[in-house]
Structure formats: C-alpha cells, structure tokens
C-alpha atoms as a PDB file:
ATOM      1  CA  UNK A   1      52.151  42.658 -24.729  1.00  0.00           C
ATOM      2  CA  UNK A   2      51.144  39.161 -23.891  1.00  0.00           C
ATOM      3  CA  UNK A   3      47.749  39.028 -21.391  1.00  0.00           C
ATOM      4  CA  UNK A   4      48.346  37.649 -17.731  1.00  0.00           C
ATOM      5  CA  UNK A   5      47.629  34.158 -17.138  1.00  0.00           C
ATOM      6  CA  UNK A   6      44.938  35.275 -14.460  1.00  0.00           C
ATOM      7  CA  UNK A   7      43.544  38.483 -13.368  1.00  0.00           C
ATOM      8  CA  UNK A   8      44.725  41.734 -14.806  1.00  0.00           C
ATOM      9  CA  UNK A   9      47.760  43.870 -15.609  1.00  0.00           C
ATOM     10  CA  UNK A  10      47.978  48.103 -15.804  1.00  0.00           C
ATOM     11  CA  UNK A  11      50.907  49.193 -18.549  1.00  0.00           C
ATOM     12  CA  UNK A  12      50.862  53.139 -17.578  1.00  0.00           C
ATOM     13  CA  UNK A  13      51.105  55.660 -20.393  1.00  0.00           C
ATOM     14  CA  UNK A  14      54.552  57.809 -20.297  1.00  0.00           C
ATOM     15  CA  UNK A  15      53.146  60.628 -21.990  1.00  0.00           C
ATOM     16  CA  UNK A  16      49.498  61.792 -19.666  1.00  0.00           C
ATOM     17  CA  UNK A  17      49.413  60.601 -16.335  1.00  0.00           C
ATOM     18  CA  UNK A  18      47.082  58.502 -14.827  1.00  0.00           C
ATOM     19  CA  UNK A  19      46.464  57.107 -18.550  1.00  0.00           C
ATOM     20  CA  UNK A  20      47.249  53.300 -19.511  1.00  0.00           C
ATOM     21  CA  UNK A  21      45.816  50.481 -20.712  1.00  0.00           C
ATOM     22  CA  UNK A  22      44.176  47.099 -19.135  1.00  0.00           C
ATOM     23  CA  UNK A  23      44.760  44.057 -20.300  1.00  0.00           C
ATOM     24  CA  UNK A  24      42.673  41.200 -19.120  1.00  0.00           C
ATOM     25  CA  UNK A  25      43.857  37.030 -18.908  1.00  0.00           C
ATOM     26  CA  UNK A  26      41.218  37.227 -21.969  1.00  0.00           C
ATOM     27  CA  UNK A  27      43.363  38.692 -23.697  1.00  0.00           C
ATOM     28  CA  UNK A  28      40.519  42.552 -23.740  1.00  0.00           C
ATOM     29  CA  UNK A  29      42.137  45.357 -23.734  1.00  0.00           C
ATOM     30  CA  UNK A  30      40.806  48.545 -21.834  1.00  0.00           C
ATOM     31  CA  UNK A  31      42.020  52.249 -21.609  1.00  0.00           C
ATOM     32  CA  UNK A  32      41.595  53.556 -18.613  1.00  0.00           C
ATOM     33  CA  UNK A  33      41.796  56.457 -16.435  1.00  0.00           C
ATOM     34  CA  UNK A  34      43.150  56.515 -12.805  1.00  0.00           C
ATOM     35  CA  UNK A  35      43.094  59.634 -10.579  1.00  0.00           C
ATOM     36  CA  UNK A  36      42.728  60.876  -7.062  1.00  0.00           C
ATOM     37  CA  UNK A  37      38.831  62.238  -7.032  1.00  0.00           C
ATOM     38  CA  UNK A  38      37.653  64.083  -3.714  1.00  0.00           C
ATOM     39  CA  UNK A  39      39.835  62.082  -1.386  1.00  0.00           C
ATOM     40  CA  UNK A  40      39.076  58.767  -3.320  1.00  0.00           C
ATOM     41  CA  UNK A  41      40.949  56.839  -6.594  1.00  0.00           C
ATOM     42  CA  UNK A  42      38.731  56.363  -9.386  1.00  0.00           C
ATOM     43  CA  UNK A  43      39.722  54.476 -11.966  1.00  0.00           C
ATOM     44  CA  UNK A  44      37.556  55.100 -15.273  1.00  0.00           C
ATOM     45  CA  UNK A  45      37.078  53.245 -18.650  1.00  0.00           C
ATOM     46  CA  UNK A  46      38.048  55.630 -21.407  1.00  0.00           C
ATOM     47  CA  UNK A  47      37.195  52.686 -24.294  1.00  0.00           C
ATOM     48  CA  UNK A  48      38.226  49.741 -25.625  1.00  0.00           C
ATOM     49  CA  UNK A  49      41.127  48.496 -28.176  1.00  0.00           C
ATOM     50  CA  UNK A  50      39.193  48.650 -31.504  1.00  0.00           C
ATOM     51  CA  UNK A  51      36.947  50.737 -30.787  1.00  0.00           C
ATOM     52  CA  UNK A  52      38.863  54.215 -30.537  1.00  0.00           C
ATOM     53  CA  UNK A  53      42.577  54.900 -31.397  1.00  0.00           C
ATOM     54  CA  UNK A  54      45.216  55.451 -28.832  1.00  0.00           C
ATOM     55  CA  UNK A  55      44.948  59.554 -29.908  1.00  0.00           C
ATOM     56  CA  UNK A  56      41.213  58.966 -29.175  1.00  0.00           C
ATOM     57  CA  UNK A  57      41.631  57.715 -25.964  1.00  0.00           C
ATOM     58  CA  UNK A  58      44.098  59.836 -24.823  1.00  0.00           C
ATOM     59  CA  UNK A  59      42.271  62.999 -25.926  1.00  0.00           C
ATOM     60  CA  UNK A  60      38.937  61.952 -24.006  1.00  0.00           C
ATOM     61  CA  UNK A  61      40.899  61.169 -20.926  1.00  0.00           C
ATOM     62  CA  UNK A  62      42.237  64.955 -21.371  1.00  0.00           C
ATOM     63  CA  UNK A  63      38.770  65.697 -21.148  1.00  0.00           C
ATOM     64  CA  UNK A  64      38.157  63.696 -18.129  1.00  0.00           C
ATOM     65  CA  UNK A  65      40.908  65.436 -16.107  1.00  0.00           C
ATOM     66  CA  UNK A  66      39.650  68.762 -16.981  1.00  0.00           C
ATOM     67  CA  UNK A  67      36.316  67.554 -15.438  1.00  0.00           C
ATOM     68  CA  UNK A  68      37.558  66.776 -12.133  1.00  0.00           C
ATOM     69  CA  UNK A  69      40.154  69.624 -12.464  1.00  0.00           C
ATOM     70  CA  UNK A  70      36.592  71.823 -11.686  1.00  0.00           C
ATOM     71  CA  UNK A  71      35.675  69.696  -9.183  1.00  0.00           C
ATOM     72  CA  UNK A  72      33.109  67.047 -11.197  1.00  0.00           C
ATOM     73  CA  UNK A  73      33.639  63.184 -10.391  1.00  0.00           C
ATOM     74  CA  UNK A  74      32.770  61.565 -13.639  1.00  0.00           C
ATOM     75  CA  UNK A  75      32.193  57.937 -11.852  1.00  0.00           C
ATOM     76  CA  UNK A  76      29.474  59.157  -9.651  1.00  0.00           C
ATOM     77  CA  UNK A  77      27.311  60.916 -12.392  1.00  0.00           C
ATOM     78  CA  UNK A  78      27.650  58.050 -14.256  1.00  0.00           C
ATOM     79  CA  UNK A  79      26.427  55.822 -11.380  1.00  0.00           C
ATOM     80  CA  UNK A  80      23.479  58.699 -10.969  1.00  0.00           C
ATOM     81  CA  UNK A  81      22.227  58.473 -14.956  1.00  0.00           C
ATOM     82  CA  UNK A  82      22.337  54.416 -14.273  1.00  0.00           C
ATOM     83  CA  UNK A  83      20.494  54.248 -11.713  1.00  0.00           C
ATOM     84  CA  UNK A  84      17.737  56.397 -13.456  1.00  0.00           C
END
C-alpha cells in the first residue's frame, strides 16, 4: 500500500482484532495495537516493518491482549519504567 500524502493511515488486520499496521506520509511502517483499556483506547506499538515478521507481531500483540485481559495496562507501565 502506497503511504498518505500527509499524516497517517490504519489498514486493520482481518484475522486478531485491534491488530493493523501504520503507515506514515514517510512512507514507516508500524504495527500496532488498539484496544479499550480501563475505560480508555490505547493504542500500542507492537514493532516496526523490518524489524519483526507479521507472525511476530501478531503473536506479541496476542500477548498484549492477554495482559490487559487480567487487568494490566501495558501503556502506563511503560510510561512508569520511563520515567524512572
């Protein structure tokens, strides 16, 4: 798929929901994560294009929705160990 002239564009996985991929007028491409988190949607960076496979990406996002399946918000304990 061709990138947007400007901003950003979501193309949303068929297979896991919530999964797709960002792509960027540069032309980056993202996977990310979206999903309702205590009230809240969080979208989450699963990785990049080149950097991990589409099973790759897919599996850790499985991961992430078993996370906040028992209650965990992955954005905010990443914004805790930052700010460390």
């Amino acid at each position: 798929m061709a990138p947007p002239c400007t901003g950003q564009c979501l193309v949303r996985d068929n297979e896991l929901r919530g999964f797709g991929v960002r792509i960027k007028a540069s032309g980056r491409k993202s996977f990310i994560l979206e999903k309702r988190v205590n009230g809240r949607v969080r979208r989450m960076t699963v990785g990049r294009e080149g950097e991990l496979t589409v099973a790759q990406t897919r599996n850790r996002a499985q991961q992430l929705l078993g996370q906040i399946a028992l209650g965990d918000d992955p954005v905010q304990k990443r914004r805790r160990e930052q700010a460390r």
